[in-house]
C-alpha atoms as a PDB file:
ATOM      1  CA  UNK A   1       0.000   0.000   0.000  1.00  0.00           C
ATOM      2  CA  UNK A   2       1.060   3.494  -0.660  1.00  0.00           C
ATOM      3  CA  UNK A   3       2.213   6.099   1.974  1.00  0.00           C
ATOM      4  CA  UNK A   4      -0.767   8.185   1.598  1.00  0.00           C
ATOM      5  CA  UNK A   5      -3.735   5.291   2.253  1.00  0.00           C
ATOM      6  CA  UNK A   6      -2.135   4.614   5.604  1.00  0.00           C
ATOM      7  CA  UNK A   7      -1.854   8.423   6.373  1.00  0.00           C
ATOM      8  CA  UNK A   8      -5.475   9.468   5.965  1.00  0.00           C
ATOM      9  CA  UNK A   9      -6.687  11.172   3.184  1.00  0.00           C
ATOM     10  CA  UNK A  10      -4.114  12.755   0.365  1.00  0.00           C
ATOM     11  CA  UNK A  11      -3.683  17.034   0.328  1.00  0.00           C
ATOM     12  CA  UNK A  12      -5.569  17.011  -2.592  1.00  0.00           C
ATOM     13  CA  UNK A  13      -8.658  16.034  -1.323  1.00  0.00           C
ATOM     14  CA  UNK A  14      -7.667  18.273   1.786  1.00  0.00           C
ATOM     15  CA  UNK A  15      -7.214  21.321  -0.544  1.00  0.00           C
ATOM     16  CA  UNK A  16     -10.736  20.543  -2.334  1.00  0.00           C
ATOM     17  CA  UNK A  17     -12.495  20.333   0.870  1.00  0.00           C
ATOM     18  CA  UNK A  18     -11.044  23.732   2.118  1.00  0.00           C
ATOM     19  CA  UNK A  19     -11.619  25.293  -0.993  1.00  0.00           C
ATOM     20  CA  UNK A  20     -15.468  24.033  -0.899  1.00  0.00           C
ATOM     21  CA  UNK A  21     -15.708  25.299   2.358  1.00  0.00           C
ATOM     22  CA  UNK A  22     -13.993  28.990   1.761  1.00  0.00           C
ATOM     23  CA  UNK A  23     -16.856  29.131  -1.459  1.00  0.00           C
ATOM     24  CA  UNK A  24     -19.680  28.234   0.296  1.00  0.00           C
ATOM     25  CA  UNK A  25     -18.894  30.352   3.454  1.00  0.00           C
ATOM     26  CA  UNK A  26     -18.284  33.705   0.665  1.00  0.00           C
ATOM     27  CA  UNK A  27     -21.821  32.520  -1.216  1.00  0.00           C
ATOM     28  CA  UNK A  28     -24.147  32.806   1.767  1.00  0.00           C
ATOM     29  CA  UNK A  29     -22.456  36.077   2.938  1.00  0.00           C
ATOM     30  CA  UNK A  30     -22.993  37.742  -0.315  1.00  0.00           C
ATOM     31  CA  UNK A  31     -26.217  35.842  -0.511  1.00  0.00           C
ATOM     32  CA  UNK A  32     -27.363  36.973   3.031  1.00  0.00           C
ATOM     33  CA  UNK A  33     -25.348  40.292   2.552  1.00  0.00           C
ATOM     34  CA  UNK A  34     -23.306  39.860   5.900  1.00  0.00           C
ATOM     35  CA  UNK A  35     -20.313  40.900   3.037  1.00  0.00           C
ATOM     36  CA  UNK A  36     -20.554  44.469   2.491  1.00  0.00           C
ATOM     37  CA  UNK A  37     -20.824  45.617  -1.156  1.00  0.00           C
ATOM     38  CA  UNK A  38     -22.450  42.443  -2.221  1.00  0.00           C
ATOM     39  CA  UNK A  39     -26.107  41.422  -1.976  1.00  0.00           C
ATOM     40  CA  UNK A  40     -28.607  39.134  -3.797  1.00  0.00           C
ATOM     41  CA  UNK A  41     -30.924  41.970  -4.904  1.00  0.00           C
ATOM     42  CA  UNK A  42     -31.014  42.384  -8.485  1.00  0.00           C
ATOM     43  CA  UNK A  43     -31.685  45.156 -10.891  1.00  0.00           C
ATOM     44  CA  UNK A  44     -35.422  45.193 -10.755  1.00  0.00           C
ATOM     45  CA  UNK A  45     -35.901  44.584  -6.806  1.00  0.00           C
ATOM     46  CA  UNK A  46     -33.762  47.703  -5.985  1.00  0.00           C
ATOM     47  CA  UNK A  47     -35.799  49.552  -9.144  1.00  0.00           C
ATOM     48  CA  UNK A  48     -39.261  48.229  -7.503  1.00  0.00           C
ATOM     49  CA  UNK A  49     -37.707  49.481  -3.709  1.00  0.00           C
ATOM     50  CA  UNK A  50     -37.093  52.746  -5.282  1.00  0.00           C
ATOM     51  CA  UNK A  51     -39.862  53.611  -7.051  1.00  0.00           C
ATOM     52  CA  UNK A  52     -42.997  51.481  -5.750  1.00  0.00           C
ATOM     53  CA  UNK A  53     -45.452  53.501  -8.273  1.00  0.00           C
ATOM     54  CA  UNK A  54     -42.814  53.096 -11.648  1.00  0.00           C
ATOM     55  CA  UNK A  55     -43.277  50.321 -13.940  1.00  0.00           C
ATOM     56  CA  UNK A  56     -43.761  49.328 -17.764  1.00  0.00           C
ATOM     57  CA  UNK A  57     -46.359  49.996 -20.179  1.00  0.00           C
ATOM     58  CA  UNK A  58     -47.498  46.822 -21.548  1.00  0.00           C
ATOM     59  CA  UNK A  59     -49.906  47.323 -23.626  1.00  0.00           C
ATOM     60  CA  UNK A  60     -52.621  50.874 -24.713  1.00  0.00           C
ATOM     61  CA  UNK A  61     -55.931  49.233 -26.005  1.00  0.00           C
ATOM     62  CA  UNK A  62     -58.602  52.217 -27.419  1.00  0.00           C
ATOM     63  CA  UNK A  63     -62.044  50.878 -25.607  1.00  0.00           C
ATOM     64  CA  UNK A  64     -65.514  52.029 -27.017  1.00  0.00           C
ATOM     65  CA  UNK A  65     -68.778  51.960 -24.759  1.00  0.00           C
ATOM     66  CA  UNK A  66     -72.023  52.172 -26.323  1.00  0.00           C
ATOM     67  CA  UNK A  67     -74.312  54.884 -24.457  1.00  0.00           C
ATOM     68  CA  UNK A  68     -77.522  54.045 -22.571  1.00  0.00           C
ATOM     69  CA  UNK A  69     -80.420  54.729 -24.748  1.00  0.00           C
ATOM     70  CA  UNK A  70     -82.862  57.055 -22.914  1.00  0.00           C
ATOM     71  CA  UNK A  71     -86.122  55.882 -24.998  1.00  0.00           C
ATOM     72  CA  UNK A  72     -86.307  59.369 -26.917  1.00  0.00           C
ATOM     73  CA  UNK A  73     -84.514  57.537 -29.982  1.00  0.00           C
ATOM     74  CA  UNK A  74     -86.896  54.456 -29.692  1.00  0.00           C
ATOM     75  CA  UNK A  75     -89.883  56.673 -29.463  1.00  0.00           C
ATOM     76  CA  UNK A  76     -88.639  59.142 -32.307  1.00  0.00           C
ATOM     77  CA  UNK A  77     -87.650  55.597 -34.293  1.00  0.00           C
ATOM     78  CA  UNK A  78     -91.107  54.093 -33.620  1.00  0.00           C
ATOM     79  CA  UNK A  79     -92.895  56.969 -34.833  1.00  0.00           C
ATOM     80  CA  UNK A  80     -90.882  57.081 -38.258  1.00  0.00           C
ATOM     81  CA  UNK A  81     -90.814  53.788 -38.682  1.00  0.00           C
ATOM     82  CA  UNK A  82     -94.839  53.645 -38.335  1.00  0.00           C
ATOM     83  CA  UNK A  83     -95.358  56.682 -40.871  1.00  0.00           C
ATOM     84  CA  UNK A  84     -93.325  54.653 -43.392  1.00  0.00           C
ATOM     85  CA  UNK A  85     -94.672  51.525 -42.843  1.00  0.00           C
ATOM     86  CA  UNK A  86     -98.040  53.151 -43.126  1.00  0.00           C
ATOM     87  CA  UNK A  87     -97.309  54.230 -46.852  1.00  0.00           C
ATOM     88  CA  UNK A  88     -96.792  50.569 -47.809  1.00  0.00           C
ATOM     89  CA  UNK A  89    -100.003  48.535 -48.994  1.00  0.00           C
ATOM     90  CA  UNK A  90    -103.207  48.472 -48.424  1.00  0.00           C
ATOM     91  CA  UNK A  91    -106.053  46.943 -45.533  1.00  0.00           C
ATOM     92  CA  UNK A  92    -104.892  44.272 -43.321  1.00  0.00           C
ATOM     93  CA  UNK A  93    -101.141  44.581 -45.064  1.00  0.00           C
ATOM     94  CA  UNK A  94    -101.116  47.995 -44.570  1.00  0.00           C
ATOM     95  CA  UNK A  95    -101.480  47.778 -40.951  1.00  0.00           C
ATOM     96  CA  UNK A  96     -99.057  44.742 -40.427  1.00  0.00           C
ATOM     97  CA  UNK A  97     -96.524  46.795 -42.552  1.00  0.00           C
ATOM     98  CA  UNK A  98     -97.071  49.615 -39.902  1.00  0.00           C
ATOM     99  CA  UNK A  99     -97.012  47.590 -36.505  1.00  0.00           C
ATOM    100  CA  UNK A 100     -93.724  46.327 -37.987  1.00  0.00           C
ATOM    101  CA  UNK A 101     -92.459  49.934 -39.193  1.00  0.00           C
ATOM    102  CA  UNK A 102     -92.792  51.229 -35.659  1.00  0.00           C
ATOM    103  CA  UNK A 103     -91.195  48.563 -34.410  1.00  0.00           C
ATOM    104  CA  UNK A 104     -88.423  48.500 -36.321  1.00  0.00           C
ATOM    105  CA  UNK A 105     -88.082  51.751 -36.069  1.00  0.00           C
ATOM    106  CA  UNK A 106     -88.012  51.598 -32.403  1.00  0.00           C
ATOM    107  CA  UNK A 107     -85.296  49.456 -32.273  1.00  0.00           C
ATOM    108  CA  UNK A 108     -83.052  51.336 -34.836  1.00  0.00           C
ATOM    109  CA  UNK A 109     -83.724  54.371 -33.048  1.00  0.00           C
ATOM    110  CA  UNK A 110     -82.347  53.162 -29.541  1.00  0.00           C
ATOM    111  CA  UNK A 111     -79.246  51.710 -31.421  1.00  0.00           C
ATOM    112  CA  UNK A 112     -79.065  55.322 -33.195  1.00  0.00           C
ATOM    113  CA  UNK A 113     -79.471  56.553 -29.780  1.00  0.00           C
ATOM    114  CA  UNK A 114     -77.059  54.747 -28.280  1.00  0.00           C
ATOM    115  CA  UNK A 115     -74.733  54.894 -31.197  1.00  0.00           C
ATOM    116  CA  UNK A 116     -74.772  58.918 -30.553  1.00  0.00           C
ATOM    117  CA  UNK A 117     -74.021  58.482 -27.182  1.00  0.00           C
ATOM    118  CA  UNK A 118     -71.204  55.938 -27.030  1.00  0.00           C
ATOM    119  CA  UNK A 119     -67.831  56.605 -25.116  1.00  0.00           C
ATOM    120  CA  UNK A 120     -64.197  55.598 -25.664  1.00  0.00           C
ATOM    121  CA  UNK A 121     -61.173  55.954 -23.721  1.00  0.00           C
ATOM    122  CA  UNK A 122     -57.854  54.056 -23.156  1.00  0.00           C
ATOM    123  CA  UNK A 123     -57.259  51.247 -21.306  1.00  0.00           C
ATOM    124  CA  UNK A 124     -52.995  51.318 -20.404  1.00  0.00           C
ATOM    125  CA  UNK A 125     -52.027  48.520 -18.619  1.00  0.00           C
ATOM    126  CA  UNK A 126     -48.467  48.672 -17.004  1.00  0.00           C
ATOM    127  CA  UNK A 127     -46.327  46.125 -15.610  1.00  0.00           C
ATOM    128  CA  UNK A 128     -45.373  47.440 -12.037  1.00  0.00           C
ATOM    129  CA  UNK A 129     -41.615  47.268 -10.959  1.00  0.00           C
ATOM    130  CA  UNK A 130     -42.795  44.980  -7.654  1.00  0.00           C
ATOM    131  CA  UNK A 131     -44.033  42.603 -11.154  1.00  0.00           C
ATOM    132  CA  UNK A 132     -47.722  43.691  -9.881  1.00  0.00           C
ATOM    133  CA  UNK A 133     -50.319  44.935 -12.900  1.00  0.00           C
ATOM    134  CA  UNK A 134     -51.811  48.048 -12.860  1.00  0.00           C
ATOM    135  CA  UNK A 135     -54.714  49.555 -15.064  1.00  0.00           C
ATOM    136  CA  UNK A 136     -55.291  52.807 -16.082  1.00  0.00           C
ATOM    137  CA  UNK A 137     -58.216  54.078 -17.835  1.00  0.00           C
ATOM    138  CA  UNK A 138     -58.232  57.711 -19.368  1.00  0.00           C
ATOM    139  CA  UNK A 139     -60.282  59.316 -21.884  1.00  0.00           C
ATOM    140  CA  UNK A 140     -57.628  61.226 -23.781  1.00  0.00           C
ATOM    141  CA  UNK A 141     -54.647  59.812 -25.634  1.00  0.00           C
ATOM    142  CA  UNK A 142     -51.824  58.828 -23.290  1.00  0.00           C
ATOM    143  CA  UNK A 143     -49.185  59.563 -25.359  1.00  0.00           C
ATOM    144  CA  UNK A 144     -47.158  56.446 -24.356  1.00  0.00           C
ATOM    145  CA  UNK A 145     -46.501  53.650 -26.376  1.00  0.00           C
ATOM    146  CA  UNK A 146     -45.605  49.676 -25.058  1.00  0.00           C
ATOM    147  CA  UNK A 147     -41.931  49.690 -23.476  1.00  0.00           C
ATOM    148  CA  UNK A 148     -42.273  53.151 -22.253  1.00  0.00           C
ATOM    149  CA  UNK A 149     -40.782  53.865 -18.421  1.00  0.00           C
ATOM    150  CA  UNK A 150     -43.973  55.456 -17.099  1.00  0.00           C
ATOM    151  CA  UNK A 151     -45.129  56.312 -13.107  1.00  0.00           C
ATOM    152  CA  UNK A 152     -48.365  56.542 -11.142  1.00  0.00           C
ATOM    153  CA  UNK A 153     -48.726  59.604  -9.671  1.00  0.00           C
ATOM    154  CA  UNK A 154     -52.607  60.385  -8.618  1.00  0.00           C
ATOM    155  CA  UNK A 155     -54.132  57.606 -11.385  1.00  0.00           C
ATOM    156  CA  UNK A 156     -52.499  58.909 -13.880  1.00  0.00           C
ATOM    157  CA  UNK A 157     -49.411  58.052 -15.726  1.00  0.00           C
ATOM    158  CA  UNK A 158     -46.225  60.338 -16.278  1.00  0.00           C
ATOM    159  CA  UNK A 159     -43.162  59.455 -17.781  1.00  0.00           C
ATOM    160  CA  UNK A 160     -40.767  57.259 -15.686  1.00  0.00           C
END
């Protein structure tokens, strides 16, 4: 048998061990930041410390909301459609082809109605630096497109 069997282990295996040792100690200080100057943190948890109410626009949809129709439009529909429908044939026809004028009209007038009244505005969703979501709606153009550094500040969004 060699000299190094019968002594214990060779100083190779010593040197390894050490060397395992010194690493792992220096990786949970820099982990744990009990080294100063290192830490674990990375780029976006000290941005998201920083600046809770920064983030990144994902994506700028344009929404449109139909209005609530009031009844004017179905009433002022009705009415034309009945005075048309009216004009078209005669006796029992003539009266069908009114009933259905005013109703059709009705209904074309509260989609006119609520056509007229309709809404849109911009729904900006942004990607918060904590990785949260946010939503913003706003009637007017934000002026932001996807990838822009934007912030919160009262509801609205300025850029980051």
């Amino acid at each position: 048998m060699s000299e190094t069997s019968q002594s214990g282990s060779s100083p190779i295996v010593k040197i390894a061990a050490v060397a395992v040792i010194i690493f792992s100690a220096v990786g949970v200080g820099m982990m744990t930041g009990i080294i100063p100057g290192a830490s674990s943190r990375n780029a976006a948890q000290d941005a998201a410390r920083d600046c809770p109410s920064c983030g990144v626009v994902e994506s700028i949809k344009l929404v449109e909301l139909k209005g609530e129709g009031s009844g004017a439009g179905a009433v002022a529909g009705g009415v034309l459609g009945a005075v048309v429908g009216n004009e078209i044939g005669a006796g029992r026809g003539k009266t069908l082809a009114t009933v259905a004028g005013a109703a059709g009209g009705a209904y074309a007038g509260n989609e006119v109605e609520k056509n007229v009244k309709k809404s849109t505005y911009f729904r900006i969703t942004v990607r918060m630096n904590n990785g949260g979501v946010r939503t913003i709606t706003q009637k007017t153009d934000p002026g932001f497109k996807s990838g822009d550094s934007v912030r919160i500040e009262n509801g609205a969004l300025v850029r980051g």
